[in-house]
PDB file of N, CA and C in Angstrom:
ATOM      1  N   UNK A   1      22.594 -10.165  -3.272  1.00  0.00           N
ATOM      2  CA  UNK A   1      21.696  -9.866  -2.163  1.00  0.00           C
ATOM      3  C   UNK A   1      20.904  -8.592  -2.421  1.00  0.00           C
ATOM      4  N   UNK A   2      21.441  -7.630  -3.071  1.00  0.00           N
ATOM      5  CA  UNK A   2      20.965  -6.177  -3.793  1.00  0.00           C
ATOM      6  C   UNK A   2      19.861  -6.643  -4.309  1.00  0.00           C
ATOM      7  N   UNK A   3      19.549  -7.742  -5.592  1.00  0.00           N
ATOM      8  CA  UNK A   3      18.476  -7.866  -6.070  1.00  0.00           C
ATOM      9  C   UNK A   3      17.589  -8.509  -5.465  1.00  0.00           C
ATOM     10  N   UNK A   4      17.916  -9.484  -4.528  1.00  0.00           N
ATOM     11  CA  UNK A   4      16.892 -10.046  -3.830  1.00  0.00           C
ATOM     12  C   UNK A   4      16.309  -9.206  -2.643  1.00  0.00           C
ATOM     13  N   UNK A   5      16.446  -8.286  -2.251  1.00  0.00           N
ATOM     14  CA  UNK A   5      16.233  -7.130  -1.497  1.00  0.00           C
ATOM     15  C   UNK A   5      15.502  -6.146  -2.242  1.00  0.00           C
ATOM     16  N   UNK A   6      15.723  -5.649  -3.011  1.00  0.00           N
ATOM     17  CA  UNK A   6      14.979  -5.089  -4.186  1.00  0.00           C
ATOM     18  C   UNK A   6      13.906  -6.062  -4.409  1.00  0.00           C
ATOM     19  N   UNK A   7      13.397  -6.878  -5.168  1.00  0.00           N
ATOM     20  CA  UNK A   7      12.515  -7.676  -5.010  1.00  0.00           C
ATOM     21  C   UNK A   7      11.480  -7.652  -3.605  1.00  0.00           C
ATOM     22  N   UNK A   8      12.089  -7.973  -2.999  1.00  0.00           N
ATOM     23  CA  UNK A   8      10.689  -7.963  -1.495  1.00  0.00           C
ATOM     24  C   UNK A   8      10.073  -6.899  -1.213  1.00  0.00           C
ATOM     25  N   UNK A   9      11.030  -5.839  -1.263  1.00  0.00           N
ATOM     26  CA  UNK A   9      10.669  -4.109  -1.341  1.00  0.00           C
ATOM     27  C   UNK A   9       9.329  -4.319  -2.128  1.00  0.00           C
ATOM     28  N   UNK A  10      10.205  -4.123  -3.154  1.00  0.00           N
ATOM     29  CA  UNK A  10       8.761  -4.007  -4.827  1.00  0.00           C
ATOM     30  C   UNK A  10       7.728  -4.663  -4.029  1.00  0.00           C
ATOM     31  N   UNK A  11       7.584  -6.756  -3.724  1.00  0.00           N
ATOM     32  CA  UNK A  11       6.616  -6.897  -3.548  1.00  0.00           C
ATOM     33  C   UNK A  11       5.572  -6.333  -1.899  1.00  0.00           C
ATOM     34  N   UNK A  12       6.659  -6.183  -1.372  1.00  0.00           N
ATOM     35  CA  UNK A  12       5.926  -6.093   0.023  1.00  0.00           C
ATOM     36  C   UNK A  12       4.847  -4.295  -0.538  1.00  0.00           C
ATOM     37  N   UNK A  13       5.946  -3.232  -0.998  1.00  0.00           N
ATOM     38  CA  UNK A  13       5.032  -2.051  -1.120  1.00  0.00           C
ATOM     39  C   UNK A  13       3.574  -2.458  -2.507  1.00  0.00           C
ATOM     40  N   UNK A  14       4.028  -3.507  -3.227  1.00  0.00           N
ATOM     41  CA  UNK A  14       2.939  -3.965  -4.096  1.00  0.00           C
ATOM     42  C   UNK A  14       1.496  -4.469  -3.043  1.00  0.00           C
ATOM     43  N   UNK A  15       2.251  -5.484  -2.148  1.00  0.00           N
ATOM     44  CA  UNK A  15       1.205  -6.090  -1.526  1.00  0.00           C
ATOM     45  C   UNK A  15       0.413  -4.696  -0.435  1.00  0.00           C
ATOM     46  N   UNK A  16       1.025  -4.303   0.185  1.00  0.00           N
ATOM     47  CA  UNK A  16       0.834  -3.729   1.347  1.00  0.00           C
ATOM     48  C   UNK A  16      -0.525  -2.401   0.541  1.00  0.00           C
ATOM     49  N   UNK A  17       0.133  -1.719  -1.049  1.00  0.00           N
ATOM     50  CA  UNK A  17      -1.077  -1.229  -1.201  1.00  0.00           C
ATOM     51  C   UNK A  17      -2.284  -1.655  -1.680  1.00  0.00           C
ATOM     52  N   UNK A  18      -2.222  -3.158  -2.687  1.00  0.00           N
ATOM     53  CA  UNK A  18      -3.573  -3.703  -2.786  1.00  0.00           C
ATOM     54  C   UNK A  18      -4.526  -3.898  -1.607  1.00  0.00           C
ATOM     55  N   UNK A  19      -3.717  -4.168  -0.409  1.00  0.00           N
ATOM     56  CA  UNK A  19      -4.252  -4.388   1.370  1.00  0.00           C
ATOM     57  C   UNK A  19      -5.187  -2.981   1.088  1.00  0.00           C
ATOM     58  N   UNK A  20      -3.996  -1.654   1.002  1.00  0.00           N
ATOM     59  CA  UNK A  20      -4.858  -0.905   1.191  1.00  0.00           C
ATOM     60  C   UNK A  20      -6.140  -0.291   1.036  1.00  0.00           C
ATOM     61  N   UNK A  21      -6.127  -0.648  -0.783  1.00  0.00           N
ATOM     62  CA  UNK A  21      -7.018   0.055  -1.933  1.00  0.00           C
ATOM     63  C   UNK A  21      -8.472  -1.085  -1.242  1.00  0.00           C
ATOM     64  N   UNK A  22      -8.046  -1.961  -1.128  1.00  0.00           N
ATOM     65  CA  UNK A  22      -9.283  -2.761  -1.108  1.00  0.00           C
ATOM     66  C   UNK A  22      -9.731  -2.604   0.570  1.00  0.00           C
ATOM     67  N   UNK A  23      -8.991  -2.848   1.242  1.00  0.00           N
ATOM     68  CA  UNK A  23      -9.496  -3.245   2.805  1.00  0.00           C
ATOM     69  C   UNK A  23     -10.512  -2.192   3.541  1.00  0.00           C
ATOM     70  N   UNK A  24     -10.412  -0.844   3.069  1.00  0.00           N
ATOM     71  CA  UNK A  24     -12.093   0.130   3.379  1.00  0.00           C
ATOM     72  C   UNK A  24     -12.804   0.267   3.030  1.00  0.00           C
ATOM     73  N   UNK A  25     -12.944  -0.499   1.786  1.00  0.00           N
ATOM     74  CA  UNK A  25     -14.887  -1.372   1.348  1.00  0.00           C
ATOM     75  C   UNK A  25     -14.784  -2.663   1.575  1.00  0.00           C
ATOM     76  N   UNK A  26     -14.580  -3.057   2.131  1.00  0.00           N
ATOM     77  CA  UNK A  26     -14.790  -4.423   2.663  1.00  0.00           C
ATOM     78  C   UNK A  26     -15.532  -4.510   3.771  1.00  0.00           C
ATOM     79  N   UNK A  27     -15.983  -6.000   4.560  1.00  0.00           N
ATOM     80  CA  UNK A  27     -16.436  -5.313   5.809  1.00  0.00           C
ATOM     81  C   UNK A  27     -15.495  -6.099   6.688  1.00  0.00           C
ATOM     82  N   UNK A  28     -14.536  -6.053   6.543  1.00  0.00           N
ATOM     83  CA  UNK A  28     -13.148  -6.422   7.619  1.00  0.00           C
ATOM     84  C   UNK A  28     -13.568  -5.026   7.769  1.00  0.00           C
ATOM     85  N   UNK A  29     -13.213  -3.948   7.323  1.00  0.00           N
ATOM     86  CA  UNK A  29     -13.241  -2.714   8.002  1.00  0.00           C
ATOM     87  C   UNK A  29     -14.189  -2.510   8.770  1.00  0.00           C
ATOM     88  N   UNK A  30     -15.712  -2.746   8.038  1.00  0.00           N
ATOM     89  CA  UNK A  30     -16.931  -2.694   9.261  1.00  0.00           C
ATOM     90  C   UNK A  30     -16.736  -3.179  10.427  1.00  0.00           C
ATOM     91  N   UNK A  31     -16.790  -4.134  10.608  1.00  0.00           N
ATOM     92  CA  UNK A  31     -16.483  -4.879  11.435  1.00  0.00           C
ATOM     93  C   UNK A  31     -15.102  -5.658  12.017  1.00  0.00           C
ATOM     94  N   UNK A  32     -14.482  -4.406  13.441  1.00  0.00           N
ATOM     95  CA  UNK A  32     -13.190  -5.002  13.218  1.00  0.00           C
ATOM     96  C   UNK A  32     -13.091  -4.986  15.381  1.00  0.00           C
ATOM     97  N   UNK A  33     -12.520  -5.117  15.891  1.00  0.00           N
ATOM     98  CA  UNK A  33     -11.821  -4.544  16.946  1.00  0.00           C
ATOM     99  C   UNK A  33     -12.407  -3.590  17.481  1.00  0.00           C
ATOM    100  N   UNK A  34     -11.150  -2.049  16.966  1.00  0.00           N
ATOM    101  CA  UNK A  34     -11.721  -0.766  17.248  1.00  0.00           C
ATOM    102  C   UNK A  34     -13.361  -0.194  17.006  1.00  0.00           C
ATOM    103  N   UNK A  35     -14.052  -0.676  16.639  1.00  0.00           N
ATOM    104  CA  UNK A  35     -15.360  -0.342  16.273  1.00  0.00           C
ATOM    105  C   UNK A  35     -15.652  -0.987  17.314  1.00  0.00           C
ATOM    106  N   UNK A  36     -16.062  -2.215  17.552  1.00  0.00           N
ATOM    107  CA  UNK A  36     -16.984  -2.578  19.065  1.00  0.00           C
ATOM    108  C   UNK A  36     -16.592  -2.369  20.070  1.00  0.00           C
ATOM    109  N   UNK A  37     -14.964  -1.992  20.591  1.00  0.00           N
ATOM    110  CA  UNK A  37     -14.614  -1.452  21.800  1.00  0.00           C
ATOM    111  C   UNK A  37     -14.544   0.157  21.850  1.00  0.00           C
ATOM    112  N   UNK A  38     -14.641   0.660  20.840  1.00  0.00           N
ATOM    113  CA  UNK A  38     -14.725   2.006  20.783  1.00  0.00           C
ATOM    114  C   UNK A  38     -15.347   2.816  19.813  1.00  0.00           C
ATOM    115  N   UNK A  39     -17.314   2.588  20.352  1.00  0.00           N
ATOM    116  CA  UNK A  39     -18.236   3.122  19.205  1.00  0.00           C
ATOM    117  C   UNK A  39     -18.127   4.466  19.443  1.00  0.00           C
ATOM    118  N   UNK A  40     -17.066   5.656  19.743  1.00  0.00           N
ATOM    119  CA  UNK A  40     -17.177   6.840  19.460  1.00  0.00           C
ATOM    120  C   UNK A  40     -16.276   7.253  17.963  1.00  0.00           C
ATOM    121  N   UNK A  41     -15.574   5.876  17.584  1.00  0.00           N
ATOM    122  CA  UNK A  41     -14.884   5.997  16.429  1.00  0.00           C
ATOM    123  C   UNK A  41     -15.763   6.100  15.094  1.00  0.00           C
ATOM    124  N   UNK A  42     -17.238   5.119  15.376  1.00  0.00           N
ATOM    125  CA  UNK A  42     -17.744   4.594  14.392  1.00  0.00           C
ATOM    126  C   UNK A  42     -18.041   5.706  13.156  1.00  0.00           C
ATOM    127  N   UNK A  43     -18.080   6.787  13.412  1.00  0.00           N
ATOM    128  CA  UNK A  43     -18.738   7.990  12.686  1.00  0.00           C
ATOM    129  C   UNK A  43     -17.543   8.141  11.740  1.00  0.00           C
ATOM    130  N   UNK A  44     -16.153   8.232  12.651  1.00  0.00           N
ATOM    131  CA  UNK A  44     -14.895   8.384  11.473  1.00  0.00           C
ATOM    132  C   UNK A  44     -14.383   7.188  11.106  1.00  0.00           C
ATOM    133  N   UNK A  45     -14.604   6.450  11.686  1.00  0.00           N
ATOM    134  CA  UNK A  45     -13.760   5.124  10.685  1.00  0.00           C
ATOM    135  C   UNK A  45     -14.634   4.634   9.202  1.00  0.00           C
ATOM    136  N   UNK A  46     -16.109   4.496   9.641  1.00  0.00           N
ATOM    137  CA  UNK A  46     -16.796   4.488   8.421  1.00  0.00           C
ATOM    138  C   UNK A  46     -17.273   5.439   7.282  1.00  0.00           C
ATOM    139  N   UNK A  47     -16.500   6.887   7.736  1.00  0.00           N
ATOM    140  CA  UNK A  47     -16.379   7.944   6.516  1.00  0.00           C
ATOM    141  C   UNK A  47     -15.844   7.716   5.135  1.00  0.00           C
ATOM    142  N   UNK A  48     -16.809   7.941   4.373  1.00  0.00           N
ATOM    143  CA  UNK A  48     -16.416   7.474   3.099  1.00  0.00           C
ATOM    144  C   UNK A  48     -14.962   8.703   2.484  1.00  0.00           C
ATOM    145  N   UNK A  49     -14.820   9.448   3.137  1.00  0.00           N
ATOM    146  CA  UNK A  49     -13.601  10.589   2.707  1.00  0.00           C
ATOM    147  C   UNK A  49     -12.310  10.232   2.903  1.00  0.00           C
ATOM    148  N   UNK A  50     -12.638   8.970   4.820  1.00  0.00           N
ATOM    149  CA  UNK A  50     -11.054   8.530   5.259  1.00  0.00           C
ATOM    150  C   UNK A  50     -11.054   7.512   4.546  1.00  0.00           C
ATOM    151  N   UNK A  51     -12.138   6.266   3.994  1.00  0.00           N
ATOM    152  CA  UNK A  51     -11.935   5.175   2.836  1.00  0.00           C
ATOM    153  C   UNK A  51     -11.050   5.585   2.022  1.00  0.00           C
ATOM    154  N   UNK A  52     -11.856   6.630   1.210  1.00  0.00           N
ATOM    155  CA  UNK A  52     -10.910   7.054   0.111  1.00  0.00           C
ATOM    156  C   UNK A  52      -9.535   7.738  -0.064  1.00  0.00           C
ATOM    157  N   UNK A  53      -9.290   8.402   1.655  1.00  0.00           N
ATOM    158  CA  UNK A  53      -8.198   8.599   1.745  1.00  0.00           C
ATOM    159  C   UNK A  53      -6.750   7.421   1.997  1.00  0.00           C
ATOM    160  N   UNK A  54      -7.272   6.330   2.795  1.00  0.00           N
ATOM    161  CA  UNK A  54      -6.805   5.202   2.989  1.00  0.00           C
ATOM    162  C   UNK A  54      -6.435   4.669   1.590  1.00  0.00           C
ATOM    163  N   UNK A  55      -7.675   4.569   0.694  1.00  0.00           N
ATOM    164  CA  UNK A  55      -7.268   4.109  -0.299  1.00  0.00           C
ATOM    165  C   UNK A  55      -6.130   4.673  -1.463  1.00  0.00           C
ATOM    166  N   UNK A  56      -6.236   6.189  -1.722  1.00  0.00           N
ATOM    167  CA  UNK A  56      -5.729   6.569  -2.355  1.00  0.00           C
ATOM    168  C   UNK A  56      -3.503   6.466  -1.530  1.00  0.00           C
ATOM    169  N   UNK A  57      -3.594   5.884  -0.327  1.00  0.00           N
ATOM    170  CA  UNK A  57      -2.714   5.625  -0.066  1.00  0.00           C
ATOM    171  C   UNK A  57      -1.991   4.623  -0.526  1.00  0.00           C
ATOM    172  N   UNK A  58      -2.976   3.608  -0.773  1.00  0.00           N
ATOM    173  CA  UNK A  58      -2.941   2.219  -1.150  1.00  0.00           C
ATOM    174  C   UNK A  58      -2.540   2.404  -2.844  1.00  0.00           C
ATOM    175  N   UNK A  59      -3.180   3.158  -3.914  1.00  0.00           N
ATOM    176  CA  UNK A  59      -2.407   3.464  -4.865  1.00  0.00           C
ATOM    177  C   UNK A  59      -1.099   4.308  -5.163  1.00  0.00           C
ATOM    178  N   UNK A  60      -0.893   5.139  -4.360  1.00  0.00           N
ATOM    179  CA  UNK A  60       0.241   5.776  -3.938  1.00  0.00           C
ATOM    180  C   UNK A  60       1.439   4.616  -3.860  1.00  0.00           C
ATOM    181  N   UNK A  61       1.052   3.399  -3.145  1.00  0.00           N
ATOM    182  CA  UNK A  61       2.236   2.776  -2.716  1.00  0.00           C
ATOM    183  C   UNK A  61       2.012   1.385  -3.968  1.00  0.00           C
ATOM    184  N   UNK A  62       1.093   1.220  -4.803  1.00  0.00           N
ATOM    185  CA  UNK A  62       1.276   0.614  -5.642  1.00  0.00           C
ATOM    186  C   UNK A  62       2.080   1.455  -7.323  1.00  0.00           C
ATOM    187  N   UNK A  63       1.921   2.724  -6.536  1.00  0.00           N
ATOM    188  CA  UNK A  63       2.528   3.408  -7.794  1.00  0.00           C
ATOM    189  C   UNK A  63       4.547   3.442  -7.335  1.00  0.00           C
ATOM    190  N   UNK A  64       4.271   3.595  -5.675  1.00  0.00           N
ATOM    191  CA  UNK A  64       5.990   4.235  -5.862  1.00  0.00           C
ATOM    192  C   UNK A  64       6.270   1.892  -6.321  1.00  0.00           C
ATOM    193  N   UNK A  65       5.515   0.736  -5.938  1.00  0.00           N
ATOM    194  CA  UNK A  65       6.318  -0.243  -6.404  1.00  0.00           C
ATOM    195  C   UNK A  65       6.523  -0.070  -7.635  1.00  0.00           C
ATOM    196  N   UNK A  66       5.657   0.188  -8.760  1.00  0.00           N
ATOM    197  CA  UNK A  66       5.587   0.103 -10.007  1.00  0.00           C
ATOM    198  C   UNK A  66       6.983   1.188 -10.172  1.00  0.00           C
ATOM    199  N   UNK A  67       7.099   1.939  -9.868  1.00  0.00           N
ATOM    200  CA  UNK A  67       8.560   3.133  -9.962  1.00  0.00           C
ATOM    201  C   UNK A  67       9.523   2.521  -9.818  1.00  0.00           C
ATOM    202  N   UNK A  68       9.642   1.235  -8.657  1.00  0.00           N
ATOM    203  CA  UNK A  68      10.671   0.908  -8.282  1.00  0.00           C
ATOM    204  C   UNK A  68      11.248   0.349  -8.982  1.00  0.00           C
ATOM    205  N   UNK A  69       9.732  -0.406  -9.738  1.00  0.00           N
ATOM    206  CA  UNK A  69      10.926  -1.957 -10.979  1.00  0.00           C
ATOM    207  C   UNK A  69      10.776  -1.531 -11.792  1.00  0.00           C
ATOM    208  N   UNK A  70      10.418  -0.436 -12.555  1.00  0.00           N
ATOM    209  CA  UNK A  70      10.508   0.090 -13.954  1.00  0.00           C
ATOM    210  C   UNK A  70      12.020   1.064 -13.572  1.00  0.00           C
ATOM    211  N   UNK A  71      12.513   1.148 -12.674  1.00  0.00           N
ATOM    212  CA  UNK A  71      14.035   2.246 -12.343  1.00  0.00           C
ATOM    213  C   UNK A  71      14.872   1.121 -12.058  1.00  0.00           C
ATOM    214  N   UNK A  72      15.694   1.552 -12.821  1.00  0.00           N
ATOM    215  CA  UNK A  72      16.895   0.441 -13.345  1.00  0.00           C
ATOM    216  C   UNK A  72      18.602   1.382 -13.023  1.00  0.00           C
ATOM    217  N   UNK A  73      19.624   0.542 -12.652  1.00  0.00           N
ATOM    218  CA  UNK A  73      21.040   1.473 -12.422  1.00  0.00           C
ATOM    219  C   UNK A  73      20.997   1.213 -13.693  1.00  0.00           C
ATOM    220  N   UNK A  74      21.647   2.636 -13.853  1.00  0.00           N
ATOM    221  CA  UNK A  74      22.476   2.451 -15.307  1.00  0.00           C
ATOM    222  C   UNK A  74      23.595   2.081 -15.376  1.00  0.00           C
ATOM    223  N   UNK A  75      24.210   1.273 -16.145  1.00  0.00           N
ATOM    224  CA  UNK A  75      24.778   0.191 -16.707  1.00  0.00           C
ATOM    225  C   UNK A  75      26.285   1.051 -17.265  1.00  0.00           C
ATOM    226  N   UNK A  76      27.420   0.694 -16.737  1.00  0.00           N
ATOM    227  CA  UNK A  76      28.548   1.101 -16.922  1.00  0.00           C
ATOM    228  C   UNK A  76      29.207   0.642 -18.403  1.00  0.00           C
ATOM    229  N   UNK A  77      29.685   1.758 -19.046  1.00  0.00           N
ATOM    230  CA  UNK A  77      29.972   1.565 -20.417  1.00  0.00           C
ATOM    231  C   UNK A  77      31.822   0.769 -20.370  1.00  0.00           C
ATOM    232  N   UNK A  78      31.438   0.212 -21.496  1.00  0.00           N
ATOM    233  CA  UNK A  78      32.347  -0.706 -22.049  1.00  0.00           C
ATOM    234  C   UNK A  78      33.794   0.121 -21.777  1.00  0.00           C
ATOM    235  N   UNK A  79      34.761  -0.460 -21.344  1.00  0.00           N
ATOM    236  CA  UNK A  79      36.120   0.175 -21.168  1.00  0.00           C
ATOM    237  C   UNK A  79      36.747  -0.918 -21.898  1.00  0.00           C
ATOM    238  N   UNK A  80      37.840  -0.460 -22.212  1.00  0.00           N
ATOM    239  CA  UNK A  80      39.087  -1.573 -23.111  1.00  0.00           C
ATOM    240  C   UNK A  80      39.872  -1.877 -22.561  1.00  0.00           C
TER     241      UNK A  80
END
């Protein structure tokens, strides 16, 4: 159950940051919800500084998956 738990981790933080890296140049972001019910946002949601901050979140969490499955337990030595 350890490894199959491990596994979803990896993929969910894999998936969750490609969502990220990509989804504030897109125009899902332009155009979403919060923007037509609340055009006092429009100035900060379409800042290209919070994109890139969003995004650089989104590699952040594709980096800690990549950490996760390249980190391995180490392996208990041979006893007699």
């Amino acid at each position: 159950m350890n490894r199959l738990l491990r596994v979803v981790v990896i993929l969910l933080c894999f998936e969750l940051g490609v969502l990220l890296v990509l989804a504030p140049w897109s125009t899902i972001w332009e155009r979403n919800f919060f923007l037509d019910r609340y055009p006092g946002l429009i100035p900060v949601l379409l800042n290209s500084y919070l994109r890139g901050a969003v995004s650089g979140l989104g590699l952040l969490d594709i980096w800690i998956a990549a950490t996760l499955l390249r980190r391995r337990k180490p392996t208990r030595p041979a006893t007699s």
